[in-house]
Protein backbone atom coordinates (compact mmCIF):
# COMPACT_ATOMS: atom_id res chain seq x y z
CA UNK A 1 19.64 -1.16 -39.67
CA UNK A 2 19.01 1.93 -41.90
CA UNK A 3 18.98 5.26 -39.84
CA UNK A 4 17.79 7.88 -41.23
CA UNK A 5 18.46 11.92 -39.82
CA UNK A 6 16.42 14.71 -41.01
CA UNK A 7 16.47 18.37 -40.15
CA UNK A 8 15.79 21.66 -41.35
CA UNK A 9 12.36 22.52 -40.19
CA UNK A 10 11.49 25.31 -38.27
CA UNK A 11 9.33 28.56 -38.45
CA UNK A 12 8.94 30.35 -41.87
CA UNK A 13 6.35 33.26 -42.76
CA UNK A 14 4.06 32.98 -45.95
CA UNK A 15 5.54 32.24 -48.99
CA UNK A 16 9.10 31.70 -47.44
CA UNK A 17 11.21 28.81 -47.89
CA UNK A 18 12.91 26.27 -46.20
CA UNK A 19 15.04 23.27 -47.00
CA UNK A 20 14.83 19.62 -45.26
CA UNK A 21 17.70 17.42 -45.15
CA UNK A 22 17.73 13.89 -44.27
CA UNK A 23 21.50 11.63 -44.11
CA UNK A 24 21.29 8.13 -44.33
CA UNK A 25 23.34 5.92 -42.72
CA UNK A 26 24.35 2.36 -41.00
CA UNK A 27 23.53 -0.78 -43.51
CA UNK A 28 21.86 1.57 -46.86
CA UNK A 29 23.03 1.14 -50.07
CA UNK A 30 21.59 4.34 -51.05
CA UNK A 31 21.58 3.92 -54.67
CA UNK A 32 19.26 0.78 -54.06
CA UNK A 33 16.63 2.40 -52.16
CA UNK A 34 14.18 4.64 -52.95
CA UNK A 35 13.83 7.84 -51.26
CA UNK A 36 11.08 10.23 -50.18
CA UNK A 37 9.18 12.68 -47.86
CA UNK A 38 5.95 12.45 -46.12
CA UNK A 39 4.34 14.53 -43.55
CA UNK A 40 1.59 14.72 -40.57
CA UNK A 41 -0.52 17.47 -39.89
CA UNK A 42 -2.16 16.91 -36.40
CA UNK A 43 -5.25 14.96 -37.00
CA UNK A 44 -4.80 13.75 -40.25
CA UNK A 45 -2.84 10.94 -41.59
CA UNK A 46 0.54 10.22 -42.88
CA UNK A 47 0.78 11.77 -46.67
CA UNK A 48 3.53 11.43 -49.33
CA UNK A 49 5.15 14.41 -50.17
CA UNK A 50 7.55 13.48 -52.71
CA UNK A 51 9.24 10.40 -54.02
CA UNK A 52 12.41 9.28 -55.59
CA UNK A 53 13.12 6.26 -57.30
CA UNK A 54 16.43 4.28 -56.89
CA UNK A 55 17.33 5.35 -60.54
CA UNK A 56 16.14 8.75 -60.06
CA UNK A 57 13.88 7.82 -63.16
CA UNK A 58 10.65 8.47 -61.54
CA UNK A 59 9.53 11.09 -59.34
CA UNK A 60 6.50 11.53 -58.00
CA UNK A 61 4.75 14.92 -56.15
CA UNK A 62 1.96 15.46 -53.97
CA UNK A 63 -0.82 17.48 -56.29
CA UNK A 64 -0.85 20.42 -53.66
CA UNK A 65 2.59 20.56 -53.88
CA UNK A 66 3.98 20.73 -57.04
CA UNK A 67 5.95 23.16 -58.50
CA UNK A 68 6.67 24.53 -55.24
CA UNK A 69 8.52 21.79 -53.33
CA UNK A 70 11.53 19.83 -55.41
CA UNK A 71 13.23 16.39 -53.79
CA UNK A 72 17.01 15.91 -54.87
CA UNK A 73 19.56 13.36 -54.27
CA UNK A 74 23.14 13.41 -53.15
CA UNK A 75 24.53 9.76 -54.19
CA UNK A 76 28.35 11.02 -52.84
CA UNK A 77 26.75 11.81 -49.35
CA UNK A 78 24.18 9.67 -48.84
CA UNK A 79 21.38 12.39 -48.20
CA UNK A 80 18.24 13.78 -49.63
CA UNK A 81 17.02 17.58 -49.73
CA UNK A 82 13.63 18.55 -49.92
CA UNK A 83 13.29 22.15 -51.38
CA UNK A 84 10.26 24.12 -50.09
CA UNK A 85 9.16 27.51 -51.69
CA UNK A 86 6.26 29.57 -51.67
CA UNK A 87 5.04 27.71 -48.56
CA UNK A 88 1.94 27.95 -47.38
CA UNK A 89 0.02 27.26 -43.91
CA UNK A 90 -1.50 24.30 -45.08
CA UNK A 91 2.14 23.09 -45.14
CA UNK A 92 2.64 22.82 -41.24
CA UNK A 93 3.61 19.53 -40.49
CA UNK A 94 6.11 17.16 -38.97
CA UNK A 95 8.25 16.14 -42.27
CA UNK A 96 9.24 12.45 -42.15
CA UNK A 97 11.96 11.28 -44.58
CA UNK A 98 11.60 7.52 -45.56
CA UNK A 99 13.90 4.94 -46.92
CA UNK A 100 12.61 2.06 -49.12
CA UNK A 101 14.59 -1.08 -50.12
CA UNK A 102 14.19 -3.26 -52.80
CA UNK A 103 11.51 -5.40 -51.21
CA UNK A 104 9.38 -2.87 -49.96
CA UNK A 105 10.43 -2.47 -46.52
CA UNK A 106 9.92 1.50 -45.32
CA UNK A 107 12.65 2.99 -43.08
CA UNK A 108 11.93 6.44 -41.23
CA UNK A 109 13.48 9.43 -40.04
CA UNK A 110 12.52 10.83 -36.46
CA UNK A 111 10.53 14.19 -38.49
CA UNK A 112 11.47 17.39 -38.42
CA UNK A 113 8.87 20.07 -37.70
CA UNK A 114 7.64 22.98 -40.13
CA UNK A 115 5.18 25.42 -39.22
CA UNK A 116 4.43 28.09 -41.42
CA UNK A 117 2.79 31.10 -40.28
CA UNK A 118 0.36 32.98 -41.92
C-alpha cells in the first residue's frame, strides 16, 4: 500500500530545466526502499532514468542522461527530486517515479508529463 505522487512536469524550452518531485506515502519505510525515475516516450518502452539505492550507496544514470539530470533524497520528508538541466527534446516523456522494496516488488507513481520544446 505504497502511494507514490509525482509532479513537476510541464513545458520547458531547450536547454531549460525543470525539477520532478515524487512524495511517498501510506505503508513505505522509505529508508528501505530503493528509489528511482523512469520515463515513456510514445512508442517506445519504459526506460530507467535514474536510480537510488536504499543506502544511497549506489546510483545509477541513464547514459544519455548523465551529467545533466541528478536524483536526490529527502529521508525527513519522504520524497525524491529529480533535477533536470540542459534538457533536450529527446527528453519528452511521461516521468514515472518508482518505489522498490526489499524483495523486489516495484511501486509507481501516476507520471508526470515533460515536453520539451525545441
Amino acid at each position: 500500500e505504497v502511494q507514490l505522487q509525482a509532479s513537476g512536469g510541464g513545458l520547458v524550452r531547450t536547454g531549460g530545466s525543470l525539477r520532478l518531485s515524487c512524495a511517498a506515502s501510506g505503508s513505505i519505510t522509505f529508508d528501505d526502499y530503493a528509489m528511482g525515475w523512469f520515463r515513456q516516450a510514445p512508442g517506445k518502452e519504459r526506460e530507467g532514468v535514474a536510480c537510488n539505492s536504499n543506502s544511497d550507496r549506489y546510483t545509477y544514470y541513464l547514459d544519455s542522461v548523465k551529467g545533466r539530470f541528478t536524483i536526490s533524497r529527502d529521508r525527513a520528508n519522504n520524497t525524491i527530486y529529480l533535477e533536470m538541466n540542459s534538457l533536450k527534446p529527446e527528453d519528452t516523456a511521461v516521468y514515472y517515479c518508482d518505489a522498490r522494496d526489499t524483495t523486489g516488488i516495484n511501486y509507481w507513481g501516476q507520471g508526470t508529463l515533460v515536453t520539451v520544446s525545441s
